[in-house]
PDB file of N, CA and C in Angstrom:
ATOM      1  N   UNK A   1      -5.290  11.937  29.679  1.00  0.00           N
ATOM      2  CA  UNK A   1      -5.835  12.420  30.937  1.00  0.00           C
ATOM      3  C   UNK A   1      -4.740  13.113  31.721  1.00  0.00           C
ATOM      4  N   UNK A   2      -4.744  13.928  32.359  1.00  0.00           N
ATOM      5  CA  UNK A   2      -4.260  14.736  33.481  1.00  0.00           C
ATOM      6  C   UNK A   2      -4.943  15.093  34.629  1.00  0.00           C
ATOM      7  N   UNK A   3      -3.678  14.576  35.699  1.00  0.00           N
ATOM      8  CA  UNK A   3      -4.062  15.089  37.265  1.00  0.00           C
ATOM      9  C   UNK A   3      -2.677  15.465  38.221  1.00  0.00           C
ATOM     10  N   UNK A   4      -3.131  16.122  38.841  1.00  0.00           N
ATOM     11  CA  UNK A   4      -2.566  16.565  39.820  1.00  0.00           C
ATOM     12  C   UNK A   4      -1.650  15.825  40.910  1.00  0.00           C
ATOM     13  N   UNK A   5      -0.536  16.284  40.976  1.00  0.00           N
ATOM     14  CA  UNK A   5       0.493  15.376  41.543  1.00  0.00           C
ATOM     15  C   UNK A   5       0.177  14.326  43.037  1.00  0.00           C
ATOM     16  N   UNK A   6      -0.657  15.310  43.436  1.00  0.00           N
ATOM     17  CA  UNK A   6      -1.291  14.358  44.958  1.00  0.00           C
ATOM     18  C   UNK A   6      -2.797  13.960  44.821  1.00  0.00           C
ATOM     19  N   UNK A   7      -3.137  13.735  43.228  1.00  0.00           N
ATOM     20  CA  UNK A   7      -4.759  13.133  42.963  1.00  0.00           C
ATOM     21  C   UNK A   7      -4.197  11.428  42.886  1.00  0.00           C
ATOM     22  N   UNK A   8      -5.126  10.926  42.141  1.00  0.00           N
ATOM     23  CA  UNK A   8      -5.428   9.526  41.938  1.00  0.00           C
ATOM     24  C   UNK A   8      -5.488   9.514  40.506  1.00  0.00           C
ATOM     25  N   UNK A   9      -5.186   8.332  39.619  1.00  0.00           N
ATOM     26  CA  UNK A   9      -5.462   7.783  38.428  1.00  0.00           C
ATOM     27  C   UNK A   9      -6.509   6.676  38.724  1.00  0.00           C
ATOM     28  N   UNK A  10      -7.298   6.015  38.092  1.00  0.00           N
ATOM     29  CA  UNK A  10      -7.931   4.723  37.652  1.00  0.00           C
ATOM     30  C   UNK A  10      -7.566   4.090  36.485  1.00  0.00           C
ATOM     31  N   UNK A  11      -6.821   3.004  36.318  1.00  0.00           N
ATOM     32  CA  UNK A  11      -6.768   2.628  34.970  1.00  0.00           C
ATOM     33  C   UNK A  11      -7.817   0.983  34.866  1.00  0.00           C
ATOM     34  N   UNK A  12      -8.378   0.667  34.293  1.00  0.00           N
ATOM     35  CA  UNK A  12      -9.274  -0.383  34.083  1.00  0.00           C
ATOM     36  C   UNK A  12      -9.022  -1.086  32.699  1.00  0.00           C
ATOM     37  N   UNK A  13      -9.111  -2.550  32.804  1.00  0.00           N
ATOM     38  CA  UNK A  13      -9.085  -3.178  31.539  1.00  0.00           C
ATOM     39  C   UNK A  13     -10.299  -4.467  31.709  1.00  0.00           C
ATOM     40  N   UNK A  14     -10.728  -4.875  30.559  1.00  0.00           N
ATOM     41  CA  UNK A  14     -11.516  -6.260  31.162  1.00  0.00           C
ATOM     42  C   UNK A  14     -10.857  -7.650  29.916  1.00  0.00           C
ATOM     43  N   UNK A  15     -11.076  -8.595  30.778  1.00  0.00           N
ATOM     44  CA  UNK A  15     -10.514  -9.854  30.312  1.00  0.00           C
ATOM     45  C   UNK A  15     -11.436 -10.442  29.868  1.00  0.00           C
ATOM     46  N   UNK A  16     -11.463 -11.522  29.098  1.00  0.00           N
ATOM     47  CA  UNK A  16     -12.302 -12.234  28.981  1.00  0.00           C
ATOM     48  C   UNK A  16     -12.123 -13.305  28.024  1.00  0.00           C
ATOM     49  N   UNK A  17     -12.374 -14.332  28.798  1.00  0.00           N
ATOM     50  CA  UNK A  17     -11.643 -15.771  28.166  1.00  0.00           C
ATOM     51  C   UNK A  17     -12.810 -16.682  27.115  1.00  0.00           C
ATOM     52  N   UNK A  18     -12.031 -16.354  26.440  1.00  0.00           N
ATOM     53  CA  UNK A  18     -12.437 -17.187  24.797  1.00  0.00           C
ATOM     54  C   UNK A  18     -12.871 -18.462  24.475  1.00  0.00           C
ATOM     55  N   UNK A  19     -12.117 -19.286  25.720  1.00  0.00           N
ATOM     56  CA  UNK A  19     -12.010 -20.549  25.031  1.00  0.00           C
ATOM     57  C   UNK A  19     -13.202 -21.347  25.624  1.00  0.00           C
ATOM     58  N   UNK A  20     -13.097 -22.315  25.336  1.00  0.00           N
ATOM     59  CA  UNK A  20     -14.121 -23.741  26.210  1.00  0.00           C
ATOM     60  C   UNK A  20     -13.922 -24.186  26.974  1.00  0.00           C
ATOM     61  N   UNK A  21     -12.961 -23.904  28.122  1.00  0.00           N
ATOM     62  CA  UNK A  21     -12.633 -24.216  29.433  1.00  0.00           C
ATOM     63  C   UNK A  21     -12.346 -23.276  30.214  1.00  0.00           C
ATOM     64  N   UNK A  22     -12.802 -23.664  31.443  1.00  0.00           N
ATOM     65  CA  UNK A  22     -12.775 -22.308  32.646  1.00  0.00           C
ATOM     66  C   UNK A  22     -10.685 -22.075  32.635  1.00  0.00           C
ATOM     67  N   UNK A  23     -10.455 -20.807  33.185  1.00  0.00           N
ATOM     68  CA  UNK A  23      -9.225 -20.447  32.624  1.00  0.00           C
ATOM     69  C   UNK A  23      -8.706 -19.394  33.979  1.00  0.00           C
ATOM     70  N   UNK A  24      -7.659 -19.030  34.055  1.00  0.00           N
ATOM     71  CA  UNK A  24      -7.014 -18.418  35.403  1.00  0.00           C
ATOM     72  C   UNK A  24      -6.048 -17.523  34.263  1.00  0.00           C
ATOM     73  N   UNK A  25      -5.939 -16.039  34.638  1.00  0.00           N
ATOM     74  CA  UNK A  25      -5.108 -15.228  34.065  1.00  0.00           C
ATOM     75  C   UNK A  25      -4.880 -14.182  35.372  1.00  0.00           C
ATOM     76  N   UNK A  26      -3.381 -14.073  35.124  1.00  0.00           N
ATOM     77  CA  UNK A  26      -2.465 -13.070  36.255  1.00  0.00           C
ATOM     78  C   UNK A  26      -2.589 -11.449  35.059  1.00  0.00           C
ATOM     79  N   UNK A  27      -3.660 -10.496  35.641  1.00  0.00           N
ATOM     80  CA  UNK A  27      -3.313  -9.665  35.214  1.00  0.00           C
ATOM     81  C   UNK A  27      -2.380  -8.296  35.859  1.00  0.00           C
ATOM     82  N   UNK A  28      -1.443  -7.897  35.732  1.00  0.00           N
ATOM     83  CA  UNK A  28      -0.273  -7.116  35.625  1.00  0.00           C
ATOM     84  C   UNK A  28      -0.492  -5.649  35.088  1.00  0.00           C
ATOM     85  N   UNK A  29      -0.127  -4.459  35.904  1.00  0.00           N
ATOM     86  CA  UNK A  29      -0.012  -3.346  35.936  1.00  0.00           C
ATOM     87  C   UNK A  29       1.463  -2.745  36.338  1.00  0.00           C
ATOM     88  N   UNK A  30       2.030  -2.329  34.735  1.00  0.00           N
ATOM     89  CA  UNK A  30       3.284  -1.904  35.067  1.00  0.00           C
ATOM     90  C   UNK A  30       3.320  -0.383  34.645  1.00  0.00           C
ATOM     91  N   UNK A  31       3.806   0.584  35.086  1.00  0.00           N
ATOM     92  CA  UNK A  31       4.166   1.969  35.234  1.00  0.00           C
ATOM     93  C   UNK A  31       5.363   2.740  34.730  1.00  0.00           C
ATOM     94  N   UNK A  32       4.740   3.396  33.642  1.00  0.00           N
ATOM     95  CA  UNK A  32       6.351   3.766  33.047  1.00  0.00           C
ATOM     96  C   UNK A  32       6.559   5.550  33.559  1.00  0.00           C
ATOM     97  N   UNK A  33       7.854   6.185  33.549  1.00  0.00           N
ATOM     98  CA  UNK A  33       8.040   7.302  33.452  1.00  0.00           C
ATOM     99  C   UNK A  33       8.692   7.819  32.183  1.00  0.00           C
ATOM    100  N   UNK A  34       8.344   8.912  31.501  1.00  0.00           N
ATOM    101  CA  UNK A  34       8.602   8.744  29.999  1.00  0.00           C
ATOM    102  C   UNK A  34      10.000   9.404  30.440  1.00  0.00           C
ATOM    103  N   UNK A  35       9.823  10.805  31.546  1.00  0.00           N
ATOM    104  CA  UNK A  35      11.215  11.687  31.450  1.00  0.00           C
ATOM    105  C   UNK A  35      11.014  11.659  32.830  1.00  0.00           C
ATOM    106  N   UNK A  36      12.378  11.599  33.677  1.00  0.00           N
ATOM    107  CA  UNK A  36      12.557  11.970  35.059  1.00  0.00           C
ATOM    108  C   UNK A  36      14.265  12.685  35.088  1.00  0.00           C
ATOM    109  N   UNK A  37      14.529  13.467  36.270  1.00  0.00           N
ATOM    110  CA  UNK A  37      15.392  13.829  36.525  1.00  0.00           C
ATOM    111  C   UNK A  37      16.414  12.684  36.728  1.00  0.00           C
ATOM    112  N   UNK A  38      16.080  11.610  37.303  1.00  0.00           N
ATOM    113  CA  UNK A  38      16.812  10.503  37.444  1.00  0.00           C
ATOM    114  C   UNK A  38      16.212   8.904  36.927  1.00  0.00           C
ATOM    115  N   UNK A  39      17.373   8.795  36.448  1.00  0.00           N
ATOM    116  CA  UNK A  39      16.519   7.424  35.530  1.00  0.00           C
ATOM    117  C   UNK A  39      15.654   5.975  36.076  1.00  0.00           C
ATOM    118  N   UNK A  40      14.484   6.175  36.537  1.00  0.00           N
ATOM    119  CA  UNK A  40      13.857   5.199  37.015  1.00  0.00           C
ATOM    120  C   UNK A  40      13.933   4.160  36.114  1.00  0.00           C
ATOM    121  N   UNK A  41      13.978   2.447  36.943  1.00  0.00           N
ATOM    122  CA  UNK A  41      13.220   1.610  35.715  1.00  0.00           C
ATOM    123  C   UNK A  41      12.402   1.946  35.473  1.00  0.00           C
ATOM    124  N   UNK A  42      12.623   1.017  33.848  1.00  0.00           N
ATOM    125  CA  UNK A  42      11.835   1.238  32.565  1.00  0.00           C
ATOM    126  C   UNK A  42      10.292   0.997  32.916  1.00  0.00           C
ATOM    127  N   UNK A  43      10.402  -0.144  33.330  1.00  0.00           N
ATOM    128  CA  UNK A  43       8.982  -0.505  33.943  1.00  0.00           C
ATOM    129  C   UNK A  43       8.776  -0.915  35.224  1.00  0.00           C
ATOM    130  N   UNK A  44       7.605  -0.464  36.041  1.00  0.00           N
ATOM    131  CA  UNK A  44       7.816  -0.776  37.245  1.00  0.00           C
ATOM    132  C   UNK A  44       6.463  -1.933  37.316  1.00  0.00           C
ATOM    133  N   UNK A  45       6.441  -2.720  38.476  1.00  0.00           N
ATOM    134  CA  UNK A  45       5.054  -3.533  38.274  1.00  0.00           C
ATOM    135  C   UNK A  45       4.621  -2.608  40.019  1.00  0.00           C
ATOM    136  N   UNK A  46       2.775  -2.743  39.579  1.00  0.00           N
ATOM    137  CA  UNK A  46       2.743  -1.604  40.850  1.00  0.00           C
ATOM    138  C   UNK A  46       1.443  -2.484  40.988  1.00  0.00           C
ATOM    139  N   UNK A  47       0.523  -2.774  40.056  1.00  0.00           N
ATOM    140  CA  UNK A  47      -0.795  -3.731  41.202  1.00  0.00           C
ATOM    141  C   UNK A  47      -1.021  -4.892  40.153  1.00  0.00           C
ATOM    142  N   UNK A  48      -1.176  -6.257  40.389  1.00  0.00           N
ATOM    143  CA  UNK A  48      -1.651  -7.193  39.825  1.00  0.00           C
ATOM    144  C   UNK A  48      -2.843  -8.045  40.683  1.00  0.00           C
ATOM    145  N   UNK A  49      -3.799  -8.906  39.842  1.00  0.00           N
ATOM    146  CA  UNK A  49      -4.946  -9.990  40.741  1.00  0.00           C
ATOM    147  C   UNK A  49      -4.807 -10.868  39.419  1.00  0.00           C
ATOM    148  N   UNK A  50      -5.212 -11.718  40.364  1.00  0.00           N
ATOM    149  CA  UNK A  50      -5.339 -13.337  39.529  1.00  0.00           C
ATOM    150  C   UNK A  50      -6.819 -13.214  39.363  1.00  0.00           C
ATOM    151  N   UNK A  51      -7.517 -13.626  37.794  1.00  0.00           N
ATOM    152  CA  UNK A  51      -8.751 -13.758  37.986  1.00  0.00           C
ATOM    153  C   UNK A  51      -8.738 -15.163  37.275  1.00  0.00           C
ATOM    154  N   UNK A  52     -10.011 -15.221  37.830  1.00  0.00           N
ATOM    155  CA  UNK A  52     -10.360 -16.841  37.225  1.00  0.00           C
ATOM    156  C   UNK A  52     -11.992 -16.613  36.574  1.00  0.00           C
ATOM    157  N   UNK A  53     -12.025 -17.038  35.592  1.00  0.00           N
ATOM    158  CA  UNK A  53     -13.066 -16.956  33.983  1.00  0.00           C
ATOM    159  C   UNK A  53     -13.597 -18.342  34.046  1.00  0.00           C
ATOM    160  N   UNK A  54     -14.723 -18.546  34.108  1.00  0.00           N
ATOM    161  CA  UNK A  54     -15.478 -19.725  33.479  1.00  0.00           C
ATOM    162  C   UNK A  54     -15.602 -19.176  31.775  1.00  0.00           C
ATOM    163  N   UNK A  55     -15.969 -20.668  30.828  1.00  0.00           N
ATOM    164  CA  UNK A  55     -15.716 -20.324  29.179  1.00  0.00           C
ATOM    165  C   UNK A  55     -16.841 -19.043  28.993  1.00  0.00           C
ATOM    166  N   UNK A  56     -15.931 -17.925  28.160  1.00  0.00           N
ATOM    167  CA  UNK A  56     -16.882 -17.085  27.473  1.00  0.00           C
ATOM    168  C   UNK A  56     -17.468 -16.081  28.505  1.00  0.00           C
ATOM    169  N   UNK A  57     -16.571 -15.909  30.024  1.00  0.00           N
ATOM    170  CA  UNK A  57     -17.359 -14.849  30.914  1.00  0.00           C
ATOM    171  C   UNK A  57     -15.957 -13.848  31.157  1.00  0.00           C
ATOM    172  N   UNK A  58     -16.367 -12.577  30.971  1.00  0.00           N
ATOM    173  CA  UNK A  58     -15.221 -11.642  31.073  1.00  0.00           C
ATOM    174  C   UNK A  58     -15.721 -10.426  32.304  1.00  0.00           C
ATOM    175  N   UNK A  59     -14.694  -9.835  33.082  1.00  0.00           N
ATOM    176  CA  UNK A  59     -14.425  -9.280  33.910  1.00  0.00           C
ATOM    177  C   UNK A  59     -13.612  -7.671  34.315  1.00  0.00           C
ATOM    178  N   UNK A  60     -14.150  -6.768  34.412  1.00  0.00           N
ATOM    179  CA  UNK A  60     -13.554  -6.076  33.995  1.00  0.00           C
ATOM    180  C   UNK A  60     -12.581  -5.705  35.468  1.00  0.00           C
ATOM    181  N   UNK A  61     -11.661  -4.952  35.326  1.00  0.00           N
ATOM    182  CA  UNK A  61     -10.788  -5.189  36.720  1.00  0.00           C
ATOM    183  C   UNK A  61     -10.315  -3.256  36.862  1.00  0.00           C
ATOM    184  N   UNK A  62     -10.565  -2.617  38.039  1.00  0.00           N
ATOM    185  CA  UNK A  62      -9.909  -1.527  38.228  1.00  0.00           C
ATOM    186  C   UNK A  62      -8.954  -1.438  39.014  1.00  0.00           C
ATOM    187  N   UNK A  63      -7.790  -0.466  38.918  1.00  0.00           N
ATOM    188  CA  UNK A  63      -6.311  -0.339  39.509  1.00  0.00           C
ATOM    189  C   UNK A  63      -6.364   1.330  39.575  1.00  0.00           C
ATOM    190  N   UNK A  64      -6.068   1.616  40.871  1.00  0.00           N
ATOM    191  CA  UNK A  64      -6.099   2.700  41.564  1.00  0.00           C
ATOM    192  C   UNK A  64      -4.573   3.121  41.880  1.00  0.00           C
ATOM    193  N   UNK A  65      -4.050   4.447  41.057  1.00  0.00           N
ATOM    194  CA  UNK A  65      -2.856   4.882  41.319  1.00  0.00           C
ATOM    195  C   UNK A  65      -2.610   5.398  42.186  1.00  0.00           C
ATOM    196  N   UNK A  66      -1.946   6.018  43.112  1.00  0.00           N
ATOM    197  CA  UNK A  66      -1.704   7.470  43.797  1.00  0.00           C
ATOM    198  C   UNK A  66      -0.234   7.492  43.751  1.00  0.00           C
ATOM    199  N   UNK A  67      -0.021   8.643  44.512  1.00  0.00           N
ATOM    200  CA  UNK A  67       1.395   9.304  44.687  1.00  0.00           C
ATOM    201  C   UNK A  67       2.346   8.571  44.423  1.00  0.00           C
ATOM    202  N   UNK A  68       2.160   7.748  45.507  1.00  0.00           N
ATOM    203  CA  UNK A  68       2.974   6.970  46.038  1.00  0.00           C
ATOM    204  C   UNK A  68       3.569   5.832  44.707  1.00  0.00           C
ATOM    205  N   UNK A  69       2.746   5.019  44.093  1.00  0.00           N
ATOM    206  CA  UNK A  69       2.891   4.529  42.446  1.00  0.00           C
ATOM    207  C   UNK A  69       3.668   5.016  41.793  1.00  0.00           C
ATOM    208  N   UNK A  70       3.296   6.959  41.124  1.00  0.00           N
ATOM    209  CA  UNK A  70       4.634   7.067  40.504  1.00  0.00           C
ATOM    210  C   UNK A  70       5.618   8.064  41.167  1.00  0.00           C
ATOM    211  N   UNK A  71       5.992   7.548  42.070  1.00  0.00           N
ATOM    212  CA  UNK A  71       7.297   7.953  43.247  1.00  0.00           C
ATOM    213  C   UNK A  71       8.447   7.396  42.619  1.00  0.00           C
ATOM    214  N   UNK A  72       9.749   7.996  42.883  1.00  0.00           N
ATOM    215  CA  UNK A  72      10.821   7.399  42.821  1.00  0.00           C
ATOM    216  C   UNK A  72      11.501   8.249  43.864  1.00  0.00           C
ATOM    217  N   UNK A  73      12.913   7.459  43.780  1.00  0.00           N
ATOM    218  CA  UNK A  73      14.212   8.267  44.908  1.00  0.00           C
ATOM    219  C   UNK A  73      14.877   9.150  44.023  1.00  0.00           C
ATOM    220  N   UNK A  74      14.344  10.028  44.666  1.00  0.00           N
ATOM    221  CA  UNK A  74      15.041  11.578  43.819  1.00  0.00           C
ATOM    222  C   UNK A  74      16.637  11.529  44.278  1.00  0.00           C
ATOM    223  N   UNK A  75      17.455  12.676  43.448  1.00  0.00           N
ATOM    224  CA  UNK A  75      18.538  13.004  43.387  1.00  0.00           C
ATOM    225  C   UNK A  75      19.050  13.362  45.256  1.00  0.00           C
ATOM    226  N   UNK A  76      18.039  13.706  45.450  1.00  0.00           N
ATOM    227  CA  UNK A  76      18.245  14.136  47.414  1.00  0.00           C
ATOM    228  C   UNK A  76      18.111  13.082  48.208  1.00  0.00           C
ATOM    229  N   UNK A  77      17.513  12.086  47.627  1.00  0.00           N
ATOM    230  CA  UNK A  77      17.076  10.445  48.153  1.00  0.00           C
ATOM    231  C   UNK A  77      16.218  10.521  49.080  1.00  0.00           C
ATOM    232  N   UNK A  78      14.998  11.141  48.520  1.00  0.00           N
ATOM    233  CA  UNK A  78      13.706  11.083  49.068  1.00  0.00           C
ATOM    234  C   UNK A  78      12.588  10.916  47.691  1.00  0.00           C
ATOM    235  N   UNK A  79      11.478  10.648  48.031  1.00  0.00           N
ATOM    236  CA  UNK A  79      10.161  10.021  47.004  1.00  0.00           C
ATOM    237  C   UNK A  79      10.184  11.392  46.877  1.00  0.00           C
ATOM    238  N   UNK A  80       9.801  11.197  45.442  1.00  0.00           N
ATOM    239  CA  UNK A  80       9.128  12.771  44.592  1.00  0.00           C
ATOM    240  C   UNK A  80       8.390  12.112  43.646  1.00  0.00           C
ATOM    241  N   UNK A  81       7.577  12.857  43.118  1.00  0.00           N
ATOM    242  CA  UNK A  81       6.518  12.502  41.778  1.00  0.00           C
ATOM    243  C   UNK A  81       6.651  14.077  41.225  1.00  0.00           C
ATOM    244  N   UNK A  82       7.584  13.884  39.978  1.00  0.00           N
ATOM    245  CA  UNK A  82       7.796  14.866  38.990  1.00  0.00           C
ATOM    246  C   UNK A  82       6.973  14.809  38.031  1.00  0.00           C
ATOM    247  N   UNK A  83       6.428  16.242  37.637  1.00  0.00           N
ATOM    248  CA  UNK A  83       4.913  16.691  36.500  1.00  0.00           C
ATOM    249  C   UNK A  83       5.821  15.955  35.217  1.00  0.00           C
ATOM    250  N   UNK A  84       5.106  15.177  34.306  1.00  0.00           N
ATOM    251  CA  UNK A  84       5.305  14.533  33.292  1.00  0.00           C
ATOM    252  C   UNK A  84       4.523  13.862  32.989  1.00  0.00           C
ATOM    253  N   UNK A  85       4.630  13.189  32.092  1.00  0.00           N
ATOM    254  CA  UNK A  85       3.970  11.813  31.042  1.00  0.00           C
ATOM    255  C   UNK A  85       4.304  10.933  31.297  1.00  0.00           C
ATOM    256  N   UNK A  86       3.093   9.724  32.228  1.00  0.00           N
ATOM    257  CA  UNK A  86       3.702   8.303  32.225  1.00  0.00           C
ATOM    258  C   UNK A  86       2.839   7.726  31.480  1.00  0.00           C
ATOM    259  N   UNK A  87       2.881   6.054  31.096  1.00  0.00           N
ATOM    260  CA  UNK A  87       2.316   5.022  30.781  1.00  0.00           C
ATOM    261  C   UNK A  87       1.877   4.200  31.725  1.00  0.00           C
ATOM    262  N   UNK A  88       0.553   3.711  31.641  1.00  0.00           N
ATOM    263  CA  UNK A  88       0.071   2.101  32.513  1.00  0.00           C
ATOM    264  C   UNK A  88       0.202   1.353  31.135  1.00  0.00           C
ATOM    265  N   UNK A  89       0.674   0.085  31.959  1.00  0.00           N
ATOM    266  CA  UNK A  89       1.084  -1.082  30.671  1.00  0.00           C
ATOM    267  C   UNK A  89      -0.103  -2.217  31.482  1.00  0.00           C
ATOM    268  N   UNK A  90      -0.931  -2.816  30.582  1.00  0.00           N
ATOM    269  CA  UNK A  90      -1.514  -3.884  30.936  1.00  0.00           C
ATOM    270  C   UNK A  90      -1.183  -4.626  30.100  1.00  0.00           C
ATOM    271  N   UNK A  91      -0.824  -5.972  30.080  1.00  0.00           N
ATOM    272  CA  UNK A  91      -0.099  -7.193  28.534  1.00  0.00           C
ATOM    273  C   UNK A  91       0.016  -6.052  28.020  1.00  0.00           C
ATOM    274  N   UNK A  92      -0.375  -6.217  26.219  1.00  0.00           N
ATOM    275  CA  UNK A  92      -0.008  -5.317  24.793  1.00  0.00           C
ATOM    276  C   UNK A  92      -1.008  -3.730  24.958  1.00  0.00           C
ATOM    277  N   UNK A  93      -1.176  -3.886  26.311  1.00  0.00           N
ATOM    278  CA  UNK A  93      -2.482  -2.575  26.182  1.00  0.00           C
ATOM    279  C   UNK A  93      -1.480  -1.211  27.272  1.00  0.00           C
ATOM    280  N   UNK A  94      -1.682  -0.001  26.608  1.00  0.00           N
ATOM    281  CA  UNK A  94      -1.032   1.449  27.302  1.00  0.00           C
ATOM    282  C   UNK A  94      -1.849   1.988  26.655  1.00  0.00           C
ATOM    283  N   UNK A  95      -1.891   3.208  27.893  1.00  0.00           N
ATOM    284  CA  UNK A  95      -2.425   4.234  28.411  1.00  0.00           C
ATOM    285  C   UNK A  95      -1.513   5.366  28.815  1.00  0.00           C
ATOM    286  N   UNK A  96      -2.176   6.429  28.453  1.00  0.00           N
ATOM    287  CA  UNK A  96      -0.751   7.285  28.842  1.00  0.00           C
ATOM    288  C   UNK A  96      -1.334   8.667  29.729  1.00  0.00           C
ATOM    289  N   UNK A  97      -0.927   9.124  30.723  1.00  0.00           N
ATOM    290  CA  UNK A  97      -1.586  10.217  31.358  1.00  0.00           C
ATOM    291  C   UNK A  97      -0.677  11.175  31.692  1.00  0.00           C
ATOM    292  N   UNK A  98      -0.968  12.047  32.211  1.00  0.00           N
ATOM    293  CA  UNK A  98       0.186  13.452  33.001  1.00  0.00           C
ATOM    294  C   UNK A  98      -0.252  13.675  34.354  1.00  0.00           C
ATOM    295  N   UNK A  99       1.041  14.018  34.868  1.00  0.00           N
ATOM    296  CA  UNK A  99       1.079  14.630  36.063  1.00  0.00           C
ATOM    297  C   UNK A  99       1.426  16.276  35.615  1.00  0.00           C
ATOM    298  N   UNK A 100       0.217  17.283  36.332  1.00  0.00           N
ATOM    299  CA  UNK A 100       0.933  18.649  36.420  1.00  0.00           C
ATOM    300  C   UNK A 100       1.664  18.644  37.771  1.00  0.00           C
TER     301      UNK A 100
END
């Protein structure tokens, strides 16, 4: 997917717990930049919620990017969002989108 440096992303995943007892999982949204002018961390964490699953009921969860998400402190030491290829990391699950 591709958007525009001052649009929005959505990234969505759904959970859903397996077992025979009601269950609590911290799900985690981390943000990668593949190339920047200056080397951001590797991974950033940018939105997480705790959900809680009764056995065998799953949930699907949306996370809303903007600007501001994949910002860093540029070389001038102000926020910029440079056109490139990042990653959303959910656990073992990526996604990968562009900024023009």
């Amino acid at each position: 997917a591709s958007t525009p440096a001052d649009g929005a992303v959505t990234v969505s995943v759904t959970v859903q717990n397996t077992g025979s007892r009601p269950g609590m999982e911290v799900v985690q949204l981390y943000v990668s930049d593949h190339v920047a002018s200056v080397t951001p961390p590797v991974k950033r964490l940018k939105r997480f919620e705790k959900v809680s699953l009764a056995p065998g009921a799953s949930r699907t969860l949306e996370f809303k990017l903007g600007r501001q998400d994949l910002s860093f402190i540029g070389a001038d030491l102000k926020p910029t969002v440079e056109p490139g290829t990042f990653s959303a990391l959910i656990g073992g699950l990526k996604a990968e989108f562009s900024i023009k």
